[in-house]
Protein backbone atom coordinates (compact mmCIF):
# COMPACT_ATOMS: atom_id res chain seq x y z
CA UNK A 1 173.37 -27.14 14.19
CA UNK A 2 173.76 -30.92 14.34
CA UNK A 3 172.49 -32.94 17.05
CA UNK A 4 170.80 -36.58 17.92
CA UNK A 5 167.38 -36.98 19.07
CA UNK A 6 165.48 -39.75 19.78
CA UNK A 7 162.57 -41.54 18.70
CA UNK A 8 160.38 -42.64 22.05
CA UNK A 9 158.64 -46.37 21.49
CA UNK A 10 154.95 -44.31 22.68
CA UNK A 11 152.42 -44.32 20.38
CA UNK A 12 153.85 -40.76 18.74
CA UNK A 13 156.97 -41.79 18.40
CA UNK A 14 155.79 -45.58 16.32
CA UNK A 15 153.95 -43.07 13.94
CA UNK A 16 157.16 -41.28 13.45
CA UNK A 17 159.12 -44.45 12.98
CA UNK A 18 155.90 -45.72 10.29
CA UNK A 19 156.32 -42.43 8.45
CA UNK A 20 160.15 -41.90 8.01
CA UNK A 21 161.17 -45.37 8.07
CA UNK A 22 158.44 -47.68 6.60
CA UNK A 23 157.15 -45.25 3.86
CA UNK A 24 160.35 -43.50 3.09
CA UNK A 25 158.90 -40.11 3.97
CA UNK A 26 160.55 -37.50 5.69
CA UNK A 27 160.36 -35.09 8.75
CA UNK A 28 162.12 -32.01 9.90
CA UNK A 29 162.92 -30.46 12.68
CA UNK A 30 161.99 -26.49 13.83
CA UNK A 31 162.64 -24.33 16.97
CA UNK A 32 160.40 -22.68 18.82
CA UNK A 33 161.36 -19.58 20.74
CA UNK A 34 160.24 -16.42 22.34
CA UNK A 35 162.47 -13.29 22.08
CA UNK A 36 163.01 -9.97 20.80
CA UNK A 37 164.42 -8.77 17.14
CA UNK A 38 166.16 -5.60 16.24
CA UNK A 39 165.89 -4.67 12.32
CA UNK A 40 169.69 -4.19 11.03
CA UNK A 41 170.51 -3.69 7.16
CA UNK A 42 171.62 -7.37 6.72
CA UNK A 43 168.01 -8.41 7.75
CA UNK A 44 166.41 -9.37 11.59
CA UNK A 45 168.83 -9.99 14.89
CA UNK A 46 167.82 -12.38 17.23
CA UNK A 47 168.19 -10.10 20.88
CA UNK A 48 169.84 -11.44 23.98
CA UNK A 49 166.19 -12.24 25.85
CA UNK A 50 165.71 -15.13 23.29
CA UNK A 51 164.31 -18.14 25.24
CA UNK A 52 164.15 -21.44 23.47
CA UNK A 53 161.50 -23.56 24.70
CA UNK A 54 161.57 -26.81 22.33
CA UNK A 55 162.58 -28.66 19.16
CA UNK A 56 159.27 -29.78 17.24
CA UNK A 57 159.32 -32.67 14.36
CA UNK A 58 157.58 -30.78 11.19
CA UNK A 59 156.78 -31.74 7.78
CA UNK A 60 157.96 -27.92 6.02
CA UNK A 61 160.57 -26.61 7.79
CA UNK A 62 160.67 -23.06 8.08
CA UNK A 63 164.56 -22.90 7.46
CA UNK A 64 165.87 -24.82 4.38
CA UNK A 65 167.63 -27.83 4.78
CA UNK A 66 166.32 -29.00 8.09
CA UNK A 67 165.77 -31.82 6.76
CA UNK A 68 166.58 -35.51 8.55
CA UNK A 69 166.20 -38.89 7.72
CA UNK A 70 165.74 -38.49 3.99
């Protein structure tokens, strides 16, 4: 998935500017969901019920190559 976000000028959203931009660091972005899986062969299958309920700004990512603004 590609997409834009952006970067609010709150308090939050000058950390994330300080952290990515100002000491080179970088931040990546996860879902967050609530849904069922079904076990197949090739591994787990996301069901029809899945609800996403936000993007959240992480330091590990829990799928490679999430990775922006390195």
């Amino acid at each position: 998935m590609i997409g834009t976000i952006e970067i609010l000028s709150n308090r939050i959203g000058r950390d994330i500017t300080n952290i990515v931009l100002k000491n080179k660091g970088s931040l990546s972005i996860s879902s967050r969901g609530l849904g069922s899986l079904r076990r197949t062969s090739e591994g787990d299958e996301v069901q029809d019920d899945f609800e996403l309920i936000g993007w959240d700004l992480v330091v590990e990512p829990s799928t490679p190559g999430a990775t922006f603004w390195n």
